[in-house]
PDB file of N, CA and C in Angstrom:
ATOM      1  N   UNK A   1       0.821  -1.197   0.000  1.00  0.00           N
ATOM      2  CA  UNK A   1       0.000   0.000   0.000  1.00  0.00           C
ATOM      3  C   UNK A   1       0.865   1.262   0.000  1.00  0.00           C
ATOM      4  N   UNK A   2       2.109   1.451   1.168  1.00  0.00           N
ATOM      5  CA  UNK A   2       2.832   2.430   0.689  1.00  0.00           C
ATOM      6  C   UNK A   2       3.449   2.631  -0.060  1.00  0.00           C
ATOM      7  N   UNK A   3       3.869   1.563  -1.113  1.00  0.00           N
ATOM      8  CA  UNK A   3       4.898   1.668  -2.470  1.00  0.00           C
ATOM      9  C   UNK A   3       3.731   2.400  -3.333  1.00  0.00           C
ATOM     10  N   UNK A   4       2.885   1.613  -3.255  1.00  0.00           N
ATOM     11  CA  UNK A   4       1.684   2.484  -4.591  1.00  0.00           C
ATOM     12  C   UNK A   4       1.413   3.726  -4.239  1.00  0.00           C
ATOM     13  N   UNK A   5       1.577   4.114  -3.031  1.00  0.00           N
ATOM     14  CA  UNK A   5       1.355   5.501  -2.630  1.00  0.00           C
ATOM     15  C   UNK A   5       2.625   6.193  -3.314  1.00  0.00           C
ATOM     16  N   UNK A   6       3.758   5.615  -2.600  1.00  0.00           N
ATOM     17  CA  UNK A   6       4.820   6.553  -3.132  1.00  0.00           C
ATOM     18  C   UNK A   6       5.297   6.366  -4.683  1.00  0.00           C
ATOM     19  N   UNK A   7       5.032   5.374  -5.109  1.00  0.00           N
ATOM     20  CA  UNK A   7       4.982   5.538  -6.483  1.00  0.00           C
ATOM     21  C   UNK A   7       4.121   6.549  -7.494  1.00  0.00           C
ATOM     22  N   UNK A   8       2.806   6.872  -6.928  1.00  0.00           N
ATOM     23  CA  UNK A   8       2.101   7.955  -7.559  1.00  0.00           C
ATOM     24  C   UNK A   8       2.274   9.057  -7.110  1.00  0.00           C
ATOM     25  N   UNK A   9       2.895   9.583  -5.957  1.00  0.00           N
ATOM     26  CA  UNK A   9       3.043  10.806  -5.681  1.00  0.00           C
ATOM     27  C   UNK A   9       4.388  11.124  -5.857  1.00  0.00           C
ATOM     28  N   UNK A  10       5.536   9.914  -6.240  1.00  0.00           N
ATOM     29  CA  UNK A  10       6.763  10.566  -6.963  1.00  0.00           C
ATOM     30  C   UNK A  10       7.071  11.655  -8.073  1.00  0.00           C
ATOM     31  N   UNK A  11       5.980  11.168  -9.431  1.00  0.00           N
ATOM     32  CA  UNK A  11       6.054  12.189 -10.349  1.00  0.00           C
ATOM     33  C   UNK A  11       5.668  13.014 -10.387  1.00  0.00           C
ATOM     34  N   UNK A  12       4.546  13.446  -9.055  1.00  0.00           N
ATOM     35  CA  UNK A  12       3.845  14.446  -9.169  1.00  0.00           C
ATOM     36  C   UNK A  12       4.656  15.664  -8.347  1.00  0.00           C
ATOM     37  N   UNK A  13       5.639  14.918  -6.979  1.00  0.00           N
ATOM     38  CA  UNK A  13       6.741  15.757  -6.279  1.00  0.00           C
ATOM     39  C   UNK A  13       7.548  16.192  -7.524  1.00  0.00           C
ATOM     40  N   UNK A  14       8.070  15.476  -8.092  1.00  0.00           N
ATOM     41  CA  UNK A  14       9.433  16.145  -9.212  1.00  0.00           C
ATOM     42  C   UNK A  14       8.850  17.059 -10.274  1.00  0.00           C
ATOM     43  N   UNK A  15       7.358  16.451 -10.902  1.00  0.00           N
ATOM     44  CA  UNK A  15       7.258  17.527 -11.468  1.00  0.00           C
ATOM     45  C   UNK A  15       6.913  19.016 -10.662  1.00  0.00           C
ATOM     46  N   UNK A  16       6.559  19.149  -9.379  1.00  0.00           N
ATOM     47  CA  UNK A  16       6.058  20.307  -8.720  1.00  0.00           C
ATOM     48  C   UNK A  16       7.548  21.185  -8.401  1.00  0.00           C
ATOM     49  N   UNK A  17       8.602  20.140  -8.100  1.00  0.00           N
ATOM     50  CA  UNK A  17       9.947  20.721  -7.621  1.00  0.00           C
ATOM     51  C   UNK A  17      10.623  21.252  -9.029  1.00  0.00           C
ATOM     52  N   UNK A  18       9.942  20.394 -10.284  1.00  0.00           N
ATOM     53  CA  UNK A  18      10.731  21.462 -11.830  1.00  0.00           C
ATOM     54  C   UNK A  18      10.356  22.095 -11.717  1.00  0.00           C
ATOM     55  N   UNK A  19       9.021  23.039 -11.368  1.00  0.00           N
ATOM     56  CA  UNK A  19       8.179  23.964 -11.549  1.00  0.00           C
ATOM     57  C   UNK A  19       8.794  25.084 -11.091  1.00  0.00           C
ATOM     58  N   UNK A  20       9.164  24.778  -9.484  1.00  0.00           N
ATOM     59  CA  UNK A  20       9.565  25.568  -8.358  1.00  0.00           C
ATOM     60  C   UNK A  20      10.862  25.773  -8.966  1.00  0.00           C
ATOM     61  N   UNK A  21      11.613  24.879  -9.489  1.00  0.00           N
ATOM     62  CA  UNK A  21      13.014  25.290  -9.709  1.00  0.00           C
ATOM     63  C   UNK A  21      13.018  26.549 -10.944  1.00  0.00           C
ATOM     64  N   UNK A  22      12.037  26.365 -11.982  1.00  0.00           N
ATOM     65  CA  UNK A  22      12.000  27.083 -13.020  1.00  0.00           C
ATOM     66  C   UNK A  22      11.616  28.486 -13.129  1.00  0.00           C
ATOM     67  N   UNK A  23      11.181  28.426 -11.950  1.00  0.00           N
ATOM     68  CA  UNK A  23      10.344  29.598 -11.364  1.00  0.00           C
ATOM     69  C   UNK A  23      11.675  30.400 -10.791  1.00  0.00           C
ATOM     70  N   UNK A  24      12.329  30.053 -10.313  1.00  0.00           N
ATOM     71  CA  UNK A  24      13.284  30.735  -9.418  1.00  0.00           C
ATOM     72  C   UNK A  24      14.507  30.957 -10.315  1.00  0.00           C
ATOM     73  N   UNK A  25      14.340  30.354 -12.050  1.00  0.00           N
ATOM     74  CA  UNK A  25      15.385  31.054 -12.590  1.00  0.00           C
ATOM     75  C   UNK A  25      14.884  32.641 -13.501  1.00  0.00           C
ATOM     76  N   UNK A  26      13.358  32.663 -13.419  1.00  0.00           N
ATOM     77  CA  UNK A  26      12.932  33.887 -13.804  1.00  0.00           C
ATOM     78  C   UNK A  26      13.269  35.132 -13.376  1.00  0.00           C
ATOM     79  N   UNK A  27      14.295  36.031 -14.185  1.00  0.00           N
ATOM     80  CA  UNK A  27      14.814  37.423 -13.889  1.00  0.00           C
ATOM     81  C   UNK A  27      14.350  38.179 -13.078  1.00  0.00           C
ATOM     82  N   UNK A  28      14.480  39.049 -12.262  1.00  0.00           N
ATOM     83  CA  UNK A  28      13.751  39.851 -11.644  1.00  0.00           C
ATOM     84  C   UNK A  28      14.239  41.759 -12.588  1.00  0.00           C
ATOM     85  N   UNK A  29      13.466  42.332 -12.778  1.00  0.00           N
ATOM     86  CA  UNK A  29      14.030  43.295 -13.688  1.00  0.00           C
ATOM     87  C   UNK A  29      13.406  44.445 -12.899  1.00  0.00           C
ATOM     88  N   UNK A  30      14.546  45.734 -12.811  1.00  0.00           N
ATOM     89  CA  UNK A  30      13.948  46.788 -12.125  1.00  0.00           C
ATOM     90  C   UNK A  30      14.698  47.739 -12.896  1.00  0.00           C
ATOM     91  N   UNK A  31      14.031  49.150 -13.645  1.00  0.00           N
ATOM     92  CA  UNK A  31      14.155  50.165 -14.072  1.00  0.00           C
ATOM     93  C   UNK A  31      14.009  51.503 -13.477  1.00  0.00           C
ATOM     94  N   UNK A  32      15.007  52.092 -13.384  1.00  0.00           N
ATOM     95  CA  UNK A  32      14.976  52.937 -12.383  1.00  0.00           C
ATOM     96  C   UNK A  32      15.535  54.521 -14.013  1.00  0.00           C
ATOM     97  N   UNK A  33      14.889  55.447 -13.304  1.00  0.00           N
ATOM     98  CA  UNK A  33      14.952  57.077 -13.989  1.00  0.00           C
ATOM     99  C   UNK A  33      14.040  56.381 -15.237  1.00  0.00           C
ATOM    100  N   UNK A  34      14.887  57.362 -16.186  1.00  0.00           N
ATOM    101  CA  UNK A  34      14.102  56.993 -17.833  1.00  0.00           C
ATOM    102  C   UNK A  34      15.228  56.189 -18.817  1.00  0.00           C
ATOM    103  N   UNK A  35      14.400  55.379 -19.247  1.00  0.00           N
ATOM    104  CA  UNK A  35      15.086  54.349 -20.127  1.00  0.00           C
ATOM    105  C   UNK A  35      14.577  55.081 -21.492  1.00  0.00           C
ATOM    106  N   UNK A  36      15.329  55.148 -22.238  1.00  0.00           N
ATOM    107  CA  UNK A  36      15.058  56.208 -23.439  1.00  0.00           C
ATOM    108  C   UNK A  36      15.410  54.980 -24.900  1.00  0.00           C
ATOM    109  N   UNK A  37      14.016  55.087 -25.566  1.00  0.00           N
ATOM    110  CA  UNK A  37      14.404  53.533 -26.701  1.00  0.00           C
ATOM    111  C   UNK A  37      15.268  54.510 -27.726  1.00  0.00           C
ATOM    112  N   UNK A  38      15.733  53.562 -28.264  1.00  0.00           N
ATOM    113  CA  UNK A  38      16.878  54.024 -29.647  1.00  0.00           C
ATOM    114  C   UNK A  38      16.201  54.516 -30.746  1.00  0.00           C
ATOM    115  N   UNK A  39      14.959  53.788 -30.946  1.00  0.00           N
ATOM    116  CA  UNK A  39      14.515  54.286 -32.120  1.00  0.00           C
ATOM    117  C   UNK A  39      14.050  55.640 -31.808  1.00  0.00           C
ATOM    118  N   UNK A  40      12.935  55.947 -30.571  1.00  0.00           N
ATOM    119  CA  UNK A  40      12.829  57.251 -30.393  1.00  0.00           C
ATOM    120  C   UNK A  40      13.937  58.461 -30.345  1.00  0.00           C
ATOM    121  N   UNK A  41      15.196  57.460 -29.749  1.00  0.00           N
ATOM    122  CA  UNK A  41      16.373  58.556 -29.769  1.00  0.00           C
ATOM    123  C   UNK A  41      16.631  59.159 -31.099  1.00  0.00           C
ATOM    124  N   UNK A  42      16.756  58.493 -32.287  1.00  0.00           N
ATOM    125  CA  UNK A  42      16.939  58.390 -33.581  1.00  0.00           C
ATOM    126  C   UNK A  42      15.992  59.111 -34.007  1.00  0.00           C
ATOM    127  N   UNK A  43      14.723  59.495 -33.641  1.00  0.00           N
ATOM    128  CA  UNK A  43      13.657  61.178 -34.424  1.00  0.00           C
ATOM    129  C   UNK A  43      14.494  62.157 -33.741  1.00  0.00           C
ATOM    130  N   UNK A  44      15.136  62.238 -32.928  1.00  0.00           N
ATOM    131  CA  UNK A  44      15.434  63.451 -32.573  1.00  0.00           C
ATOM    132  C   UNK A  44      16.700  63.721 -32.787  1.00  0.00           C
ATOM    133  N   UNK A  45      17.067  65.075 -33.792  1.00  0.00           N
ATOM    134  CA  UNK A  45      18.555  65.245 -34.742  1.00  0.00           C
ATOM    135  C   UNK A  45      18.529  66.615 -33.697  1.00  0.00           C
ATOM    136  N   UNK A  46      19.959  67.149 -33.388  1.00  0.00           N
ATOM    137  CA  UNK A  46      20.585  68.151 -32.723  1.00  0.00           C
ATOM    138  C   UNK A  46      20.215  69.008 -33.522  1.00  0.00           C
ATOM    139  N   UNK A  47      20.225  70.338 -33.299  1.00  0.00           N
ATOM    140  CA  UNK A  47      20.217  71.414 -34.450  1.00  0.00           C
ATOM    141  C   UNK A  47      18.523  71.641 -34.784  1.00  0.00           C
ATOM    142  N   UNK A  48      18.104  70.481 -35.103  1.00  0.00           N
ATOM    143  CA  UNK A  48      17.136  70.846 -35.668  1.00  0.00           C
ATOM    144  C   UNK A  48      15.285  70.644 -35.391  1.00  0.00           C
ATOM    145  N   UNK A  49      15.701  69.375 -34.261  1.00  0.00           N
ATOM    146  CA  UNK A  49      14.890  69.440 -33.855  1.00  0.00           C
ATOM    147  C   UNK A  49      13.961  70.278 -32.335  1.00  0.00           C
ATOM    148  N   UNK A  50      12.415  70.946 -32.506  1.00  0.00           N
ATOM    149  CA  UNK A  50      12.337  71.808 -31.352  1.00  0.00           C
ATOM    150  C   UNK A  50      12.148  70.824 -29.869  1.00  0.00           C
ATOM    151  N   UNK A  51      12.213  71.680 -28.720  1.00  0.00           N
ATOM    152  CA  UNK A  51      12.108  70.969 -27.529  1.00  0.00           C
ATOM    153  C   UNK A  51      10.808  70.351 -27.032  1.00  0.00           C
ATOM    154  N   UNK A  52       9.456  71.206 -28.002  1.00  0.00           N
ATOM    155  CA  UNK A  52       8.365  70.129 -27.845  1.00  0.00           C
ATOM    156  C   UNK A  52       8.685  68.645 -28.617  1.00  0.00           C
ATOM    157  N   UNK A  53       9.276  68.856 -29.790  1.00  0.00           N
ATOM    158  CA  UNK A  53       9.617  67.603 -30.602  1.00  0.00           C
ATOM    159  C   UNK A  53      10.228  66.528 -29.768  1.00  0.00           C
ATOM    160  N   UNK A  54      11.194  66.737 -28.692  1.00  0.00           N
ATOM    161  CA  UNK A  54      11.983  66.011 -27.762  1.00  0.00           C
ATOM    162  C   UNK A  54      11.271  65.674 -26.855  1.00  0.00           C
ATOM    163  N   UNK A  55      10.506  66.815 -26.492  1.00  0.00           N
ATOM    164  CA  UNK A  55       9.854  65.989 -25.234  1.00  0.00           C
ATOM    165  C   UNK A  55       8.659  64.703 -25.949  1.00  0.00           C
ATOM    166  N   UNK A  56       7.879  65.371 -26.724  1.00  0.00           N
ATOM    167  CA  UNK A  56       7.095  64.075 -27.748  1.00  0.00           C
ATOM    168  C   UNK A  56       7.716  62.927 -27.859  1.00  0.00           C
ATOM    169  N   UNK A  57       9.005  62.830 -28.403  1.00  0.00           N
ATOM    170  CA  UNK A  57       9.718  61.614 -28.787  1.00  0.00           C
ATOM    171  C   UNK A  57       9.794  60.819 -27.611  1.00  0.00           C
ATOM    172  N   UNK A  58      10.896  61.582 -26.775  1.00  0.00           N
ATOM    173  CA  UNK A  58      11.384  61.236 -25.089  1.00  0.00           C
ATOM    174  C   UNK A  58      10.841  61.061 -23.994  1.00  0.00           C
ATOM    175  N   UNK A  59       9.648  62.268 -23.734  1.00  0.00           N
ATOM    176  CA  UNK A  59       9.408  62.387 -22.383  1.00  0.00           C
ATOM    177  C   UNK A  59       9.938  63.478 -21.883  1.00  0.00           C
ATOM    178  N   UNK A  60       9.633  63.613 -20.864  1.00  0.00           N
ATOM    179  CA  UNK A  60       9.966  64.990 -20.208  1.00  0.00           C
ATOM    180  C   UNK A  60      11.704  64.649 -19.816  1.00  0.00           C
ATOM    181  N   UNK A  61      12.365  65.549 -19.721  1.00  0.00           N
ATOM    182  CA  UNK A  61      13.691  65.199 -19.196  1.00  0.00           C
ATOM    183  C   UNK A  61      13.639  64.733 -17.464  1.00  0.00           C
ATOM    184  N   UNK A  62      14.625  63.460 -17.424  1.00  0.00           N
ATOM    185  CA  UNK A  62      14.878  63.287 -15.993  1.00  0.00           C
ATOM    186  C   UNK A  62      15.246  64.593 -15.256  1.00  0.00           C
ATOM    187  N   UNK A  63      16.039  65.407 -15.422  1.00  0.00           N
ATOM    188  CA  UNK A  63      16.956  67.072 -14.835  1.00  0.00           C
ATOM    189  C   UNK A  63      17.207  67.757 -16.238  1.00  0.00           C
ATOM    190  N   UNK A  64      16.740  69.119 -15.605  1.00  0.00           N
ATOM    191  CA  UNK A  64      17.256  69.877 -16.512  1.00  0.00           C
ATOM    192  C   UNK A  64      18.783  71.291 -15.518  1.00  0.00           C
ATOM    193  N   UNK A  65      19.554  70.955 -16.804  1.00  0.00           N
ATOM    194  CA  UNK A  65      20.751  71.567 -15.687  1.00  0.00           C
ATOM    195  C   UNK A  65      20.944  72.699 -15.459  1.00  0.00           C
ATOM    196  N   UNK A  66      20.887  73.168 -13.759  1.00  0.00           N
ATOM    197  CA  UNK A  66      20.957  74.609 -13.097  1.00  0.00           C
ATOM    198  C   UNK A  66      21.471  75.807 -14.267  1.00  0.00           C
ATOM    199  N   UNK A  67      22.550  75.437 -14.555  1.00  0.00           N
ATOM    200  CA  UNK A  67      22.784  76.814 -15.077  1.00  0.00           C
ATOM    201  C   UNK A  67      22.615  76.931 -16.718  1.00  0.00           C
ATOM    202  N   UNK A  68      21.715  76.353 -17.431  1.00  0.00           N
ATOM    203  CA  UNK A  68      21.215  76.200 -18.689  1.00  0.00           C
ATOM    204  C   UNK A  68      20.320  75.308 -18.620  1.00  0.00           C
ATOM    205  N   UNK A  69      19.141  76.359 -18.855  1.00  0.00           N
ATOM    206  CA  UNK A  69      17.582  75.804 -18.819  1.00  0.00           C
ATOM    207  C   UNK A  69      17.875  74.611 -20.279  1.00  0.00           C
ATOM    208  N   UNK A  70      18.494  75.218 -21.386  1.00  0.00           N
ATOM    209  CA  UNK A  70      18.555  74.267 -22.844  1.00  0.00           C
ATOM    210  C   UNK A  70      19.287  73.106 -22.858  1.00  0.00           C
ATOM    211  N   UNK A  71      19.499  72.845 -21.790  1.00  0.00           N
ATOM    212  CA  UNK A  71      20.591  71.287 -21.234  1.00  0.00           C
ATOM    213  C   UNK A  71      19.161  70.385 -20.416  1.00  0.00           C
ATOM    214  N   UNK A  72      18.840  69.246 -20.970  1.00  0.00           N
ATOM    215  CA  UNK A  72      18.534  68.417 -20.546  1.00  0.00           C
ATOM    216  C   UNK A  72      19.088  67.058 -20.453  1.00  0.00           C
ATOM    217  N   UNK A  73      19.018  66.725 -19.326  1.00  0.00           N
ATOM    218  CA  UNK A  73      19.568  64.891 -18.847  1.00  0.00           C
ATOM    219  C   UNK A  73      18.443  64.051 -18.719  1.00  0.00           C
ATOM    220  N   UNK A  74      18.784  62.931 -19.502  1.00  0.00           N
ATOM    221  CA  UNK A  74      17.836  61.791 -19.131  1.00  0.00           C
ATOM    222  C   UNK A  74      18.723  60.811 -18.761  1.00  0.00           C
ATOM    223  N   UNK A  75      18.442  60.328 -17.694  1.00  0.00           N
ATOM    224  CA  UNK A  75      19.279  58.618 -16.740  1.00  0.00           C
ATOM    225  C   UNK A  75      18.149  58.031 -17.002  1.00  0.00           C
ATOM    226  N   UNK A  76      19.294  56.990 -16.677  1.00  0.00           N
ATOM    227  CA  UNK A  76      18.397  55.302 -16.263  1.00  0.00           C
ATOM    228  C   UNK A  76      18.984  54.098 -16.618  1.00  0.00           C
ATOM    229  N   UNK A  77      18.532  53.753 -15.762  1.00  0.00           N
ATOM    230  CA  UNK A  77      19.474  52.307 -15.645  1.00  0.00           C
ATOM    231  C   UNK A  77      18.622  51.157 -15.586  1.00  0.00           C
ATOM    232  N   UNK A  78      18.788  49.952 -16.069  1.00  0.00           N
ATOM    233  CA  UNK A  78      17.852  48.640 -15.996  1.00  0.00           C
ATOM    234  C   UNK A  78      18.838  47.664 -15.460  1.00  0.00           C
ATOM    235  N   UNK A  79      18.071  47.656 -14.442  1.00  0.00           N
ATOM    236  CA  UNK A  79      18.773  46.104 -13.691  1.00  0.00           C
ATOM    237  C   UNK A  79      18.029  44.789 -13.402  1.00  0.00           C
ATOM    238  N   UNK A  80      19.107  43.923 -14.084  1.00  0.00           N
ATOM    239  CA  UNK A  80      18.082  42.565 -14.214  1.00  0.00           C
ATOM    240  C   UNK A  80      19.362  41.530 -13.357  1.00  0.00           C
ATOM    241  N   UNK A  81      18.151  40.615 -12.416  1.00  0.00           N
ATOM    242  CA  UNK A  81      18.772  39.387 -11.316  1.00  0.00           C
ATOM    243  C   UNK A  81      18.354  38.592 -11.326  1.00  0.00           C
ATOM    244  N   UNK A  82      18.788  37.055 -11.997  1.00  0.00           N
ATOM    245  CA  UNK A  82      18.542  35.930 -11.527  1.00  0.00           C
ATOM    246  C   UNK A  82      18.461  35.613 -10.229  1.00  0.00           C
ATOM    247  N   UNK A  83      17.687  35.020  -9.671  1.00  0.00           N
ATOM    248  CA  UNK A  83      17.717  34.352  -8.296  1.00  0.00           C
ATOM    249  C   UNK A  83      18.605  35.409  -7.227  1.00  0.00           C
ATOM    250  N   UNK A  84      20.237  34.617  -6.634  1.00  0.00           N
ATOM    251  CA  UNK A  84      20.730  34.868  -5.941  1.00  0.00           C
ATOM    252  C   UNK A  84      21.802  35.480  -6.632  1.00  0.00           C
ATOM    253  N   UNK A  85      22.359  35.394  -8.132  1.00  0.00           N
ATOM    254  CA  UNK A  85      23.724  36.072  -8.730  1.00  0.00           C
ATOM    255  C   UNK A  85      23.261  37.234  -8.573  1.00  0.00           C
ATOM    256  N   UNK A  86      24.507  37.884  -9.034  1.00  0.00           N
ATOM    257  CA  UNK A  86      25.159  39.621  -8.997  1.00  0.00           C
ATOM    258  C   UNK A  86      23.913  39.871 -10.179  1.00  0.00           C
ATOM    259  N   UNK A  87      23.812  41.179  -9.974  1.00  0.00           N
ATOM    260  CA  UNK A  87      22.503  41.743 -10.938  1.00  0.00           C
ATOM    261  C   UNK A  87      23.408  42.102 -11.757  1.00  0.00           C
ATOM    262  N   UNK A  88      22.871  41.961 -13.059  1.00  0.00           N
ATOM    263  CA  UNK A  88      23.326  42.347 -14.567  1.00  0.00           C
ATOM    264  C   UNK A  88      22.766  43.849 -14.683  1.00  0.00           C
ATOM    265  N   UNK A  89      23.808  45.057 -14.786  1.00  0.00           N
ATOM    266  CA  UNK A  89      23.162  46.270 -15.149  1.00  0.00           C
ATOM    267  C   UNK A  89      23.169  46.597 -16.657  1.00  0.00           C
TER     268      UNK A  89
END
Protein backbone atom coordinates (compact mmCIF):
# COMPACT_ATOMS: atom_id res chain seq x y z
CA UNK A 1 0.00 0.00 0.00
CA UNK A 2 2.83 2.43 0.69
CA UNK A 3 4.90 1.67 -2.47
CA UNK A 4 1.68 2.48 -4.59
CA UNK A 5 1.36 5.50 -2.63
CA UNK A 6 4.82 6.55 -3.13
CA UNK A 7 4.98 5.54 -6.48
CA UNK A 8 2.10 7.96 -7.56
CA UNK A 9 3.04 10.81 -5.68
CA UNK A 10 6.76 10.57 -6.96
CA UNK A 11 6.05 12.19 -10.35
CA UNK A 12 3.84 14.45 -9.17
CA UNK A 13 6.74 15.76 -6.28
CA UNK A 14 9.43 16.14 -9.21
CA UNK A 15 7.26 17.53 -11.47
CA UNK A 16 6.06 20.31 -8.72
CA UNK A 17 9.95 20.72 -7.62
CA UNK A 18 10.73 21.46 -11.83
CA UNK A 19 8.18 23.96 -11.55
CA UNK A 20 9.57 25.57 -8.36
CA UNK A 21 13.01 25.29 -9.71
CA UNK A 22 12.00 27.08 -13.02
CA UNK A 23 10.34 29.60 -11.36
CA UNK A 24 13.28 30.74 -9.42
CA UNK A 25 15.39 31.05 -12.59
CA UNK A 26 12.93 33.89 -13.80
CA UNK A 27 14.81 37.42 -13.89
CA UNK A 28 13.75 39.85 -11.64
CA UNK A 29 14.03 43.30 -13.69
CA UNK A 30 13.95 46.79 -12.13
CA UNK A 31 14.16 50.16 -14.07
CA UNK A 32 14.98 52.94 -12.38
CA UNK A 33 14.95 57.08 -13.99
CA UNK A 34 14.10 56.99 -17.83
CA UNK A 35 15.09 54.35 -20.13
CA UNK A 36 15.06 56.21 -23.44
CA UNK A 37 14.40 53.53 -26.70
CA UNK A 38 16.88 54.02 -29.65
CA UNK A 39 14.52 54.29 -32.12
CA UNK A 40 12.83 57.25 -30.39
CA UNK A 41 16.37 58.56 -29.77
CA UNK A 42 16.94 58.39 -33.58
CA UNK A 43 13.66 61.18 -34.42
CA UNK A 44 15.43 63.45 -32.57
CA UNK A 45 18.56 65.24 -34.74
CA UNK A 46 20.59 68.15 -32.72
CA UNK A 47 20.22 71.41 -34.45
CA UNK A 48 17.14 70.85 -35.67
CA UNK A 49 14.89 69.44 -33.86
CA UNK A 50 12.34 71.81 -31.35
CA UNK A 51 12.11 70.97 -27.53
CA UNK A 52 8.37 70.13 -27.84
CA UNK A 53 9.62 67.60 -30.60
CA UNK A 54 11.98 66.01 -27.76
CA UNK A 55 9.85 65.99 -25.23
CA UNK A 56 7.10 64.07 -27.75
CA UNK A 57 9.72 61.61 -28.79
CA UNK A 58 11.38 61.24 -25.09
CA UNK A 59 9.41 62.39 -22.38
CA UNK A 60 9.97 64.99 -20.21
CA UNK A 61 13.69 65.20 -19.20
CA UNK A 62 14.88 63.29 -15.99
CA UNK A 63 16.96 67.07 -14.83
CA UNK A 64 17.26 69.88 -16.51
CA UNK A 65 20.75 71.57 -15.69
CA UNK A 66 20.96 74.61 -13.10
CA UNK A 67 22.78 76.81 -15.08
CA UNK A 68 21.22 76.20 -18.69
CA UNK A 69 17.58 75.80 -18.82
CA UNK A 70 18.56 74.27 -22.84
CA UNK A 71 20.59 71.29 -21.23
CA UNK A 72 18.53 68.42 -20.55
CA UNK A 73 19.57 64.89 -18.85
CA UNK A 74 17.84 61.79 -19.13
CA UNK A 75 19.28 58.62 -16.74
CA UNK A 76 18.40 55.30 -16.26
CA UNK A 77 19.47 52.31 -15.64
CA UNK A 78 17.85 48.64 -16.00
CA UNK A 79 18.77 46.10 -13.69
CA UNK A 80 18.08 42.57 -14.21
CA UNK A 81 18.77 39.39 -11.32
CA UNK A 82 18.54 35.93 -11.53
CA UNK A 83 17.72 34.35 -8.30
CA UNK A 84 20.73 34.87 -5.94
CA UNK A 85 23.72 36.07 -8.73
CA UNK A 86 25.16 39.62 -9.00
CA UNK A 87 22.50 41.74 -10.94
CA UNK A 88 23.33 42.35 -14.57
CA UNK A 89 23.16 46.27 -15.15
Amino acid sequence: MMTTMIRRFTPLALIALTLVSLGACTPTVANRGQIVDPEKLAEVTAGTSSREDVVRALGSPTQVSTFDEKVWYYFGRSTKQYSFFTPEV
